[in-house]
Protein backbone atom coordinates (compact mmCIF):
# COMPACT_ATOMS: atom_id res chain seq x y z
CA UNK A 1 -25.87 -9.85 -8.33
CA UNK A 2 -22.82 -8.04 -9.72
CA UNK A 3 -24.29 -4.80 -12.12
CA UNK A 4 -21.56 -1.95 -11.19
CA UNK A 5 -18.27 -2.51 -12.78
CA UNK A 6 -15.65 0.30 -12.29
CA UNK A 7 -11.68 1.54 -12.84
CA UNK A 8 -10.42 2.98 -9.55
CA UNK A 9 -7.49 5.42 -10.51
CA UNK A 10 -8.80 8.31 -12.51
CA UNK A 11 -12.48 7.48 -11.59
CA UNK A 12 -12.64 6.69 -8.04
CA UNK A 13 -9.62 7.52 -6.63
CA UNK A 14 -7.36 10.61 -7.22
CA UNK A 15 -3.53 11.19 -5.79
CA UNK A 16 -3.17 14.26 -3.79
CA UNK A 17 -0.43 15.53 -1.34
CA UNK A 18 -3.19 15.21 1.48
CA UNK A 19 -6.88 14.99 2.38
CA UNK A 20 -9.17 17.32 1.76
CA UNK A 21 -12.08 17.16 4.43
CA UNK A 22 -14.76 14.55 3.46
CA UNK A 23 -12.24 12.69 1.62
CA UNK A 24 -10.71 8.83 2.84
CA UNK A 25 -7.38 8.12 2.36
CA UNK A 26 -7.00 4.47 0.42
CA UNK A 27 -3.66 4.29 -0.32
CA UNK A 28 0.01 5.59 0.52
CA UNK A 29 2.08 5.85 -2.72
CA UNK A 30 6.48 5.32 -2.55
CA UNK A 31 6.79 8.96 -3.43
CA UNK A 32 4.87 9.98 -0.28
CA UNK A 33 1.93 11.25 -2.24
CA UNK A 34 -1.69 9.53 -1.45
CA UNK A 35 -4.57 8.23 -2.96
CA UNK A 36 -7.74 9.72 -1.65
CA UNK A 37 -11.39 8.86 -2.59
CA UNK A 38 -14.65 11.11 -1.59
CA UNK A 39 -15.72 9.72 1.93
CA UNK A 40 -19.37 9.88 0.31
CA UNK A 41 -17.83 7.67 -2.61
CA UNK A 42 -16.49 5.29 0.26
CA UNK A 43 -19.75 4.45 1.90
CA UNK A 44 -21.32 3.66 -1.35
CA UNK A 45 -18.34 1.88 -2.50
CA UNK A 46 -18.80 -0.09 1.20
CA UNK A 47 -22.64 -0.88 0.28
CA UNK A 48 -22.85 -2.06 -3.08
CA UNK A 49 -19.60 -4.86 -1.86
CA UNK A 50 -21.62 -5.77 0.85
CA UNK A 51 -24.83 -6.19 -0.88
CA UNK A 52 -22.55 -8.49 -3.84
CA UNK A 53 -23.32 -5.65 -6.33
CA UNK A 54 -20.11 -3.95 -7.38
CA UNK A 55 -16.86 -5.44 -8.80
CA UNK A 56 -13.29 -3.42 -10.03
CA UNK A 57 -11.31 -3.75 -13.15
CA UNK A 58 -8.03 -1.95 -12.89
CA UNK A 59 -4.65 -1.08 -14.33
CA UNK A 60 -3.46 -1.69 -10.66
CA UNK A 61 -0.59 -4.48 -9.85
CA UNK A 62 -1.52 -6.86 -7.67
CA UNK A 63 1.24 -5.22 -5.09
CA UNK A 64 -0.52 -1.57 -5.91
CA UNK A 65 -4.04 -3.32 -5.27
CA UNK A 66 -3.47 -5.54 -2.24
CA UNK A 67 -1.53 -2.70 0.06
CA UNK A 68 -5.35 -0.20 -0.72
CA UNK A 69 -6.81 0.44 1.91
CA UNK A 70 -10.61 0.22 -0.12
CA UNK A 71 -13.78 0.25 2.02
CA UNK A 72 -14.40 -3.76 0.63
CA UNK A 73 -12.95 -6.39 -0.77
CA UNK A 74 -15.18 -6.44 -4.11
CA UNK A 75 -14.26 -9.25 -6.86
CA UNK A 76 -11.35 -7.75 -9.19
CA UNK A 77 -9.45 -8.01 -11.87
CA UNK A 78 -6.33 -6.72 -11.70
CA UNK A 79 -3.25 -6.19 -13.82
CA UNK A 80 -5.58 -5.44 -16.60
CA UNK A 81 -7.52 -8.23 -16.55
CA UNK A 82 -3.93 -10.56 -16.20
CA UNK A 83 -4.89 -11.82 -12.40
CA UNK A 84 -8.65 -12.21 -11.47
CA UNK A 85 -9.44 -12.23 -7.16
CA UNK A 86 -12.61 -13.61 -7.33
CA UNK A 87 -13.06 -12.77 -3.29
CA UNK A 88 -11.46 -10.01 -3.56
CA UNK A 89 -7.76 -10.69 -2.18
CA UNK A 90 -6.40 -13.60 -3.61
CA UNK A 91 -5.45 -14.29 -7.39
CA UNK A 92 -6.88 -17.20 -8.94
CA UNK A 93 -3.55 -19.34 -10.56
CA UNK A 94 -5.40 -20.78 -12.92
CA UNK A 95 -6.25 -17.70 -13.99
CA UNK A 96 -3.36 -16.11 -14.62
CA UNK A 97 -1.57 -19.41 -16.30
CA UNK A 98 -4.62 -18.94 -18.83
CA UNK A 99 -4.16 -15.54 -19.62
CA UNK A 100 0.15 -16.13 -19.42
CA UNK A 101 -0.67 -18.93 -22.10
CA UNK A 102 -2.64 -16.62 -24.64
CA UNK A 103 -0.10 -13.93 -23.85
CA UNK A 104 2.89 -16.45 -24.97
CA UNK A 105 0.84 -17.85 -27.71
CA UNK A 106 0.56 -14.73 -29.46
CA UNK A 107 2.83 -12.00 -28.31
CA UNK A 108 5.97 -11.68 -28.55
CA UNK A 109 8.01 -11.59 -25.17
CA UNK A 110 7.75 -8.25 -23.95
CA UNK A 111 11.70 -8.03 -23.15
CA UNK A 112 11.77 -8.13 -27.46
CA UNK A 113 9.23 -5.74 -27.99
CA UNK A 114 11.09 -3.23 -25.15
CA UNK A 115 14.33 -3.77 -27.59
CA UNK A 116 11.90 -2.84 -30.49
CA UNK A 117 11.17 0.43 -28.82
CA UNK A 118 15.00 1.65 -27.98
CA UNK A 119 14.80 3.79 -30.98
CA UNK A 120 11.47 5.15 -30.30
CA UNK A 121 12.36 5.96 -26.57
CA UNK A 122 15.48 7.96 -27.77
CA UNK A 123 13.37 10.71 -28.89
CA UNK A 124 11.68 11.16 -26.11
CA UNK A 125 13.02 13.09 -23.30
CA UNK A 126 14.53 11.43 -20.40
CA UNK A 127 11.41 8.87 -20.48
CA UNK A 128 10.77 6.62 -17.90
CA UNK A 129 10.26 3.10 -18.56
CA UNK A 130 8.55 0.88 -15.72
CA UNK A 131 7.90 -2.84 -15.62
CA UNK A 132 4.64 -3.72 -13.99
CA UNK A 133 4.33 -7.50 -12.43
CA UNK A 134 7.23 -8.90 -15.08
CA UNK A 135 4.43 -8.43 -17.43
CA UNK A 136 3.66 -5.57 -19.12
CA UNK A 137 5.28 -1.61 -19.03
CA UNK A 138 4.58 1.99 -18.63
CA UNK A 139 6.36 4.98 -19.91
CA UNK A 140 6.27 8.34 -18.87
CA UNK A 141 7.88 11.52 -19.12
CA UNK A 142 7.52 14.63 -16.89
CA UNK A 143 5.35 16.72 -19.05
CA UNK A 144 3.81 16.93 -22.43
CA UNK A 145 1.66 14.35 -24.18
CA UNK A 146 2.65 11.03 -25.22
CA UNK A 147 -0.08 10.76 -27.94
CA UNK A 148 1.65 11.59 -31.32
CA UNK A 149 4.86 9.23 -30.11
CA UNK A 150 2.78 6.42 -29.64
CA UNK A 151 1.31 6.62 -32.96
CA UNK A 152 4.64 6.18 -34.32
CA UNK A 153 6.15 3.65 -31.94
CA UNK A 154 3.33 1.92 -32.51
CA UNK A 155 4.39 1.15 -35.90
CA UNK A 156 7.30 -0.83 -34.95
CA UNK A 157 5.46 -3.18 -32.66
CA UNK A 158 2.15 -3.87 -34.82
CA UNK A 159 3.02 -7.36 -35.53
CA UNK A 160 4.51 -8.18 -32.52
CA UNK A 161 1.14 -8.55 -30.64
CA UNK A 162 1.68 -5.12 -28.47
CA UNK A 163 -0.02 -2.18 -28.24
CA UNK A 164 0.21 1.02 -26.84
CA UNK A 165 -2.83 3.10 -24.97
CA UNK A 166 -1.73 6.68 -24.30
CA UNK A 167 -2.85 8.34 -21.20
CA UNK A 168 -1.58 11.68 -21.34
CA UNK A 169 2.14 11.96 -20.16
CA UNK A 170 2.23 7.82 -20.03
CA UNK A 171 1.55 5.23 -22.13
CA UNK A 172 0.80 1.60 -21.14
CA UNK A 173 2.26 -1.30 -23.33
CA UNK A 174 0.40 -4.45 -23.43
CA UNK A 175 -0.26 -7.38 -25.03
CA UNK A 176 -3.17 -7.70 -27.66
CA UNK A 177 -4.88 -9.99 -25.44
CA UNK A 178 -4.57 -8.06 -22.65
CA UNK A 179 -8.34 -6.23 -22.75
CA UNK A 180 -10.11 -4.96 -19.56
CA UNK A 181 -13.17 -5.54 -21.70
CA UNK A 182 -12.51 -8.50 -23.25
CA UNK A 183 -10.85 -10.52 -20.26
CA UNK A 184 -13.81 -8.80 -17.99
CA UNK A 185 -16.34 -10.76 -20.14
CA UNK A 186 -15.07 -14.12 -18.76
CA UNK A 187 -15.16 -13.45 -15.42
CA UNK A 188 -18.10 -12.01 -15.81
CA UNK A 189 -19.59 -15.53 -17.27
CA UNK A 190 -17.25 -17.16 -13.83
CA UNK A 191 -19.25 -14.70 -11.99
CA UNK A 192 -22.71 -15.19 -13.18
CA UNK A 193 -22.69 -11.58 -14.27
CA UNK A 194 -25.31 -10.06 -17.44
CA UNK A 195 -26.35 -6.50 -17.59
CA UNK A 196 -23.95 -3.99 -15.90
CA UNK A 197 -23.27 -0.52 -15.78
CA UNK A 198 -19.32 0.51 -15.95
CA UNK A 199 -17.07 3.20 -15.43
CA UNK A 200 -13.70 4.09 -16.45
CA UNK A 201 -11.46 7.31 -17.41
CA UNK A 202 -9.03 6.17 -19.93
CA UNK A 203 -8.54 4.57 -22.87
CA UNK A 204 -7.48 1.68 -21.24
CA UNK A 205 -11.46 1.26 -20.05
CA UNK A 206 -12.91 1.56 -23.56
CA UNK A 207 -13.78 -2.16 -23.74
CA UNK A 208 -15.36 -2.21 -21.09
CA UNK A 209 -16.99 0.54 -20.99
CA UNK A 210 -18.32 -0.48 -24.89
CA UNK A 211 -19.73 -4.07 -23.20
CA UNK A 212 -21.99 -1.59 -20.34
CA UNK A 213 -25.37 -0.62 -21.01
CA UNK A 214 -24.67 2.49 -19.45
CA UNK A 215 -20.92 3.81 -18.70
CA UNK A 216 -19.63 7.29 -17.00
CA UNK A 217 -16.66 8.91 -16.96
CA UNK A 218 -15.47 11.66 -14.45
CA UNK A 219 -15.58 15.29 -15.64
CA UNK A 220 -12.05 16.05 -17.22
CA UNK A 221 -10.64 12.80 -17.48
CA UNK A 222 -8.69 11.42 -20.23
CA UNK A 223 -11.78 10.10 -22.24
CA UNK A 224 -14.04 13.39 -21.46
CA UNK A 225 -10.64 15.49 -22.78
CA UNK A 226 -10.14 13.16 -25.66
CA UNK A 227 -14.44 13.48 -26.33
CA UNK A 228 -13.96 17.16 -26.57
CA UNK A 229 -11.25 17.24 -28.67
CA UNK A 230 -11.69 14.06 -31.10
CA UNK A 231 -13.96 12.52 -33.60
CA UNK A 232 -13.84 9.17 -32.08
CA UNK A 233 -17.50 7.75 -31.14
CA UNK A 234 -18.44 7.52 -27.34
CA UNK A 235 -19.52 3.94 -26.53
CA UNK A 236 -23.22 3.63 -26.24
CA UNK A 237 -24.63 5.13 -22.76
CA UNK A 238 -21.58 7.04 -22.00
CA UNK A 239 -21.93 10.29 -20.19
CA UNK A 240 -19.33 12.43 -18.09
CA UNK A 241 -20.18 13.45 -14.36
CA UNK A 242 -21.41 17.29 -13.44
CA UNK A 243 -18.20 17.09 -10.74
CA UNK A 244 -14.70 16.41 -11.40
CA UNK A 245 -11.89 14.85 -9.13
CA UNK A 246 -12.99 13.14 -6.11
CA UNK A 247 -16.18 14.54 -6.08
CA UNK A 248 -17.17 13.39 -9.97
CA UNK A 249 -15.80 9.42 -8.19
CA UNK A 250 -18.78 10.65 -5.65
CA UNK A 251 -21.17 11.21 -7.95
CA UNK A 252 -20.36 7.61 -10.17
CA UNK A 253 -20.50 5.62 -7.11
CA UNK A 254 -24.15 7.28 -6.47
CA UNK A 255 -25.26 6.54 -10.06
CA UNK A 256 -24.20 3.26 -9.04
CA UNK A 257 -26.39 3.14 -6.21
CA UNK A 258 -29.64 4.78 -7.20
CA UNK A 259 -29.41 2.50 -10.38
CA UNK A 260 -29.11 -0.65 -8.19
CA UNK A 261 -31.93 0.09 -5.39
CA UNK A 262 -33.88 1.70 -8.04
């Protein structure tokens, strides 16, 4: 049974210009950079699919998921939580029409809430603004920290159903209904799932790191930065790996492991 839930980019796996040794290479991004995940992380990552014990939530497209090159083909939800692969591979339709319907139901259409944030994106500098699946957006810029502008922008969407989760230099804008935790508890019941552990890096993984009984987070990632430096309560169970980079995605994926042989 399913009882180790995890985020792959930021936890897992980590871009880099190339391979270090002991590390896999899992994906080839557009801008010729790659995605690399600790070759120790792999054969765990391998096991637990094989033995029906591990499943993904991720920010990742289904394009950006499909074309990984992962050591398994664990169930996954995708987009968010917007498409759920149930085998791993292919998107359930009914699915997504669900989640589509709840999104339509009580967002407002994300081409309106872009037009919201003109004003907002004007004061950034030379931001970049990047539709993902016709469904939801990022924006980034090349340095600095998005947090205090998405406090404001976040103002003039509020009652348009959107939000916005900073993640350093980005921010991802999605709909309300749009929760890795939330959605993640319905497949979860589709999946026969009860007790899990989790893991996750950003805010983005907050929910569903809050619905684990125990969660991790690699050393130096978004939520161990924002730990040190904030007030705001870790979920219940949380701790942050000894290692960072590949090697704290190493040390997760053992956790993993030694929690479900143990």
């Amino acid at each position: 049974m399913i009882d180790a839930v995890t985020d792959l980019d930021g936890t897992l796996v980590f871009t880099a210009a190339q391979a270090e040794p002991g590390q896999v290479v899992v994906d080839r991004y557009p801008n010729g950079r790659i995605g690399v995940l600790d070759r120790r992380a792999a054969e765990a990552f391998e096991s637990l699919t094989d033995e029906g014990c591990l499943a993904v939530v991720t920010t990742r497209t289904i394009v950006q998921y499909t074309r990984m090159q992962l050591p398994g083909s664990p169930p996954a939800l995708v987009d968010n939580g917007w498409r759920f692969l149930p085998a791993g591979r292919e998107p359930d339709p009914d699915w997504t029409a669900m989640v589509d319907a709840e999104v339509a139901a009580t967002s407002a259409p994300l081409a309106e809430v872009l037009d919201l944030l003109d004003v907002a994106l004007a004061h950034l500098r030379s931001p970049v603004c990047q539709l993902r699946s016709d469904r939801f957006a990022q924006i980034s810029v090349a340095t600095g920290d998005l947090s205090d502008w998405v406090d404001q922008a976040s103002r003039l969407i509020a009652d348009r159903g959107w939000r916005l989760s900073p993640e350093g230099r980005r921010a991802t804008l999605l709909p309300l209904v749009v929760d890795k935790g939330e959605l993640w508890d319905r497949a979860a019941q589709r999946l026969g799932v009860e007790a899990f552990r989790a893991a996750g890096d950003s805010g983005l993984d907050l929910g569903l790191l809050s619905r684990a009984h125990e969660s991790r987070s690699p050393a130096g990632s978004l939520l161990h930065r924002e730990h040190l430096t904030t007030e705001r309560t870790a979920p219940a169970g949380w701790a942050v790996t000894a290692a960072s980079g590949p090697a704290g995605g190493a040390e997760i994926m053992a956790w993993f492991a030694d929690r479900t042989t143990g």
